[in-house]
N, C-alpha and C. Protein backbone atom coordinates (compact mmCIF):
# COMPACT_ATOMS: atom_id res chain seq x y z
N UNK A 1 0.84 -1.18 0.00
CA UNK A 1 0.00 0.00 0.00
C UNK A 1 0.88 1.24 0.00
N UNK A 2 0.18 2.55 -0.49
CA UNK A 2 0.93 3.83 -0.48
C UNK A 2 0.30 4.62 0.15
N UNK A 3 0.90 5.54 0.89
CA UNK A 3 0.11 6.24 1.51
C UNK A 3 0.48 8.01 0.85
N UNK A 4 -0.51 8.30 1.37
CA UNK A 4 -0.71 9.59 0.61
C UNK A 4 -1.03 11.24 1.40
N UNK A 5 -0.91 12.09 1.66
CA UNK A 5 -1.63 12.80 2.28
C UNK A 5 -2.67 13.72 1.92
N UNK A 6 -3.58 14.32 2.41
CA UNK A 6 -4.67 14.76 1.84
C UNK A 6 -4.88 15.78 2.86
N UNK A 7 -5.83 16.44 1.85
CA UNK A 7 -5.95 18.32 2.53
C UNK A 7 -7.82 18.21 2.59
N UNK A 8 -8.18 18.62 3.97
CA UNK A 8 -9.46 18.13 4.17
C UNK A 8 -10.16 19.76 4.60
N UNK A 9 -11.00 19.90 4.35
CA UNK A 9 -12.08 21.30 4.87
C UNK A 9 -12.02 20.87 6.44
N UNK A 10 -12.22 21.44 7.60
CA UNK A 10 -12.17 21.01 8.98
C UNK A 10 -13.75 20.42 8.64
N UNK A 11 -14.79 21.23 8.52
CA UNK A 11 -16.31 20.79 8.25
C UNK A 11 -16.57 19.45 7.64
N UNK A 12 -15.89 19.11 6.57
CA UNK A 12 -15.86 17.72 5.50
C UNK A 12 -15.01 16.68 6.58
N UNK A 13 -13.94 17.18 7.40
CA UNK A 13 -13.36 15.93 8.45
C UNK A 13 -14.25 15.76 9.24
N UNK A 14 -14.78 16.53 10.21
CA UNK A 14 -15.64 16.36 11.26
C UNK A 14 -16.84 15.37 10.63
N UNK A 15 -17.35 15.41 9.68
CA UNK A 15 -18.19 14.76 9.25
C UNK A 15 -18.06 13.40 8.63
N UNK A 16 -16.56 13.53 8.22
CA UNK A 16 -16.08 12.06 7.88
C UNK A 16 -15.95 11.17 9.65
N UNK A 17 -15.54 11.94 10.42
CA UNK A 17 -14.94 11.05 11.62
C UNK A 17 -16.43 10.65 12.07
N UNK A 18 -17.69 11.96 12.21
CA UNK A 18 -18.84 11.47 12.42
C UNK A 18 -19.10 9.80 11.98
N UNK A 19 -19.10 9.74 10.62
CA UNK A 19 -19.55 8.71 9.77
C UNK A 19 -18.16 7.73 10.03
N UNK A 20 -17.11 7.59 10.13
CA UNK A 20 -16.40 6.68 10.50
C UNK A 20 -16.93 5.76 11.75
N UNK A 21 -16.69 7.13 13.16
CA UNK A 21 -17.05 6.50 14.15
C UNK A 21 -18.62 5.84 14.23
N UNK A 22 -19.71 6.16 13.80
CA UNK A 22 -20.89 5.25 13.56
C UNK A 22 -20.89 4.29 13.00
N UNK A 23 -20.05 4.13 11.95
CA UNK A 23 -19.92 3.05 11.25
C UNK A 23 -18.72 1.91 11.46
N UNK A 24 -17.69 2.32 12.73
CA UNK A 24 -17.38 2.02 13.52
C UNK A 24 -16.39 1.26 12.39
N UNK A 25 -15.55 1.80 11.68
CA UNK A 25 -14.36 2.23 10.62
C UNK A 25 -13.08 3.09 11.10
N UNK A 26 -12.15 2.68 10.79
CA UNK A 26 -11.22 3.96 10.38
C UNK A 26 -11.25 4.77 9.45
N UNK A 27 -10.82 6.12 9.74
CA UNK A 27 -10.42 7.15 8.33
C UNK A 27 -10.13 6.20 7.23
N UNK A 28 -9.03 5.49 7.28
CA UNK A 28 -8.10 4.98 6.05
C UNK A 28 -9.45 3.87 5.43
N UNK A 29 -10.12 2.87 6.24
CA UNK A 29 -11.16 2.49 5.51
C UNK A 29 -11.99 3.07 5.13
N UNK A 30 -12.38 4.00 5.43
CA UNK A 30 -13.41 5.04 4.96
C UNK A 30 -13.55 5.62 3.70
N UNK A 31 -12.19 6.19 3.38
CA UNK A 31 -11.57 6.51 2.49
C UNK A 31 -11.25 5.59 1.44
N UNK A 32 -11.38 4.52 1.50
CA UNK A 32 -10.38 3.40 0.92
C UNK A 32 -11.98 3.13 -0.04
N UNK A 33 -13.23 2.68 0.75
CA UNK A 33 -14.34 2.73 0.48
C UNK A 33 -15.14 3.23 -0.51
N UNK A 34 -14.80 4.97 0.00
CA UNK A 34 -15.43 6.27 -0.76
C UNK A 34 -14.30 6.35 -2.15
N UNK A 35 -13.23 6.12 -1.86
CA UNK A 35 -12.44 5.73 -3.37
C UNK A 35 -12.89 4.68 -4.36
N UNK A 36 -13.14 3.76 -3.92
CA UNK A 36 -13.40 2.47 -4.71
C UNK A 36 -14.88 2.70 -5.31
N UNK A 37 -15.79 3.22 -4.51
CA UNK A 37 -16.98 3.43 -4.93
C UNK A 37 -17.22 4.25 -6.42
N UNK A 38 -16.50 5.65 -6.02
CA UNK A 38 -16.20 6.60 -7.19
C UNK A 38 -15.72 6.01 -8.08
N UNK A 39 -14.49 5.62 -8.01
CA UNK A 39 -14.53 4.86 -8.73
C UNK A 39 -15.25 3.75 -10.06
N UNK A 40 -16.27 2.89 -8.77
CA UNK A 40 -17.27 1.91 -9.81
C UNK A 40 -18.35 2.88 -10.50
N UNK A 41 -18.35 4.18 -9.40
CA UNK A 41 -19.46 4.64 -10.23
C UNK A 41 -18.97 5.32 -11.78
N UNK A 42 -17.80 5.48 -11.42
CA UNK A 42 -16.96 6.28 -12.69
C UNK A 42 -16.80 5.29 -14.21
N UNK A 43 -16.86 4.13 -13.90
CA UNK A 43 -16.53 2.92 -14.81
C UNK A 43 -17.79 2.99 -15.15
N UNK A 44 -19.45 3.12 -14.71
CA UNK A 44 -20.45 2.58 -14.74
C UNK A 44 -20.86 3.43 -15.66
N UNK A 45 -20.25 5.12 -15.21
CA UNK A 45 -21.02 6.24 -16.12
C UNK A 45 -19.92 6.29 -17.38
N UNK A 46 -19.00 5.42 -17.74
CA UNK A 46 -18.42 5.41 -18.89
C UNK A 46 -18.93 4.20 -19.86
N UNK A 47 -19.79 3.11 -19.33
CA UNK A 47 -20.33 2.10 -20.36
C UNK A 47 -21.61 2.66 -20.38
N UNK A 48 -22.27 3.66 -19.34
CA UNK A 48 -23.41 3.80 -20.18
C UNK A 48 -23.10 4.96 -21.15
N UNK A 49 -22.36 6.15 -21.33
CA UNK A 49 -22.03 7.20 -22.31
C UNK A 49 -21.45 6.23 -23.73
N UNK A 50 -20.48 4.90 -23.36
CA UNK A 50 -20.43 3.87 -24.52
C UNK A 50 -21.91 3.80 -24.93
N UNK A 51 -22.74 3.09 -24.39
CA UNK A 51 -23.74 2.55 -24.96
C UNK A 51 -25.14 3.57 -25.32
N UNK A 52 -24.85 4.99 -24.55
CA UNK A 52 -25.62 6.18 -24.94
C UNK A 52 -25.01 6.44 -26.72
N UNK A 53 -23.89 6.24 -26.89
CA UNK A 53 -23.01 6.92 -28.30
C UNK A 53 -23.41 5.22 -29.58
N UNK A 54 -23.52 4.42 -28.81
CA UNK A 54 -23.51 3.32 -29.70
C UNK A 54 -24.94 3.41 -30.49
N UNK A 55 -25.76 3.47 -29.51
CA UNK A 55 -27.25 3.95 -29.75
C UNK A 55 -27.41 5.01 -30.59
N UNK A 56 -27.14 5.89 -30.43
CA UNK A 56 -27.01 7.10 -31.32
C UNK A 56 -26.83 6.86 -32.51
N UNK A 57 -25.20 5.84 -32.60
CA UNK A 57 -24.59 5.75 -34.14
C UNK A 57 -25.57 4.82 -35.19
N UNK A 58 -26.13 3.99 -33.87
CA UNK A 58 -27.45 2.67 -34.40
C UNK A 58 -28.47 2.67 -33.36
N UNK A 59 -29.50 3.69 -34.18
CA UNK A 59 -31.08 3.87 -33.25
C UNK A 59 -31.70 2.19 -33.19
N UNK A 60 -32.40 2.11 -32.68
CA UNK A 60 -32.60 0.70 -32.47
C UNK A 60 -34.01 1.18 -33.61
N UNK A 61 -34.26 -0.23 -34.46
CA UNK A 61 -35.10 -0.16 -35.79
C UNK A 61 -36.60 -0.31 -35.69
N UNK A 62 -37.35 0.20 -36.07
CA UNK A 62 -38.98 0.12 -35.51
C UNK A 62 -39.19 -1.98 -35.79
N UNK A 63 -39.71 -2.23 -34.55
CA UNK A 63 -39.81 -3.90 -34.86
C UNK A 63 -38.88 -4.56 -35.03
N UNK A 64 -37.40 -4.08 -34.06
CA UNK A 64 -36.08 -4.25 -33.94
C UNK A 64 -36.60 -5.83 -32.69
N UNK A 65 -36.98 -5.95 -31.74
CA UNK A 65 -37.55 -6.67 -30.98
C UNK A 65 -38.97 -7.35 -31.08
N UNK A 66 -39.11 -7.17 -32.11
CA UNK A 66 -40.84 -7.42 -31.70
C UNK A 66 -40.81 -9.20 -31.75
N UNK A 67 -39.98 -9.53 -32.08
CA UNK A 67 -40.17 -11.07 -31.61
C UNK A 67 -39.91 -11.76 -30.46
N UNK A 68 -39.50 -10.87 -29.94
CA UNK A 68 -39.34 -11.43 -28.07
C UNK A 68 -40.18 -10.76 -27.86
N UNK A 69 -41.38 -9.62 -28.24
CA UNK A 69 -42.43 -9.57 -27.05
C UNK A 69 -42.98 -10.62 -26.65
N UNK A 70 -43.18 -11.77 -27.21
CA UNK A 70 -43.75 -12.46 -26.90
C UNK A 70 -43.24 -13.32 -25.73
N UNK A 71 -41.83 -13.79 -25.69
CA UNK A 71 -40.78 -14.23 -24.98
C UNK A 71 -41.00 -13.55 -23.55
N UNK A 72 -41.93 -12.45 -23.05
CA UNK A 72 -41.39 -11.77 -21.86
C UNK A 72 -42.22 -12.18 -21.08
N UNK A 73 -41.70 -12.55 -19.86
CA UNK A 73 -42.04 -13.14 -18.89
C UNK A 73 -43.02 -11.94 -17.40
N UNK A 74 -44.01 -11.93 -17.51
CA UNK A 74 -44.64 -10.45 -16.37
C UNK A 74 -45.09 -11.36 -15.25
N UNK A 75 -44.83 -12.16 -15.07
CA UNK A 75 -45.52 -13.05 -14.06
C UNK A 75 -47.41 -12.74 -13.74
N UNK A 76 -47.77 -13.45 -12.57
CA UNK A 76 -49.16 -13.05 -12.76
C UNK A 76 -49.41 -11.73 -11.86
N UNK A 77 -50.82 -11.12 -12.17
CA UNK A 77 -51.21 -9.82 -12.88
C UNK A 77 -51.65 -9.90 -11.41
C-alpha cells in the first residue's frame, strides 16, 4: 500500500470522523471505500455514455424486438 496525504475542509473531516465513528471504521477504511466506490461509479457512467453513443450511431429499428415480445415473462397480474 501507499500512503498519501490529503488536505481536508475542517467541516468535511468532522463529518467524515462522524460517519467513521458510527460506522465504527477507520479514516483509512473510509476513504479506501469512498475511493473504490467513485470509482465503480466512474466505470459505470463510462459504459453507459459507450452505450448512450452506440445507440445514437445505431437507433434501435422500428420492430427491432418485436419477436421477443412475446418471450417476456410479467408473471401473474
Amino acid at each position: 500500500m501507499s500512503t498519501v496525504e490529503l488536505t481536508l475542509d475542517t467541516t468535511l473531516l468532522t463529518r467524515v470522523d462522524e460517519a467513521t465513528h458510527a460506522l465504527g471504521i477507520s479514516r483509512d477504511e473510509f476513504f479506501r471505500k469512498a475511493l473504490e466506490e467513485a470509482l465503480r461509479r466512474l466505470a459505470i457512467a463510462e459504459l453507459e455514455e459507450k452505450h448512450r453513443a452506440g445507440y445514437e450511431r445505431h437507433p434501435v429499428q422500428p420492430n427491432e424486438f418485436e419477436d421477443w415480445e412475446t418471450e417476456q415473462a410479467w408473471g401473474e397480474a
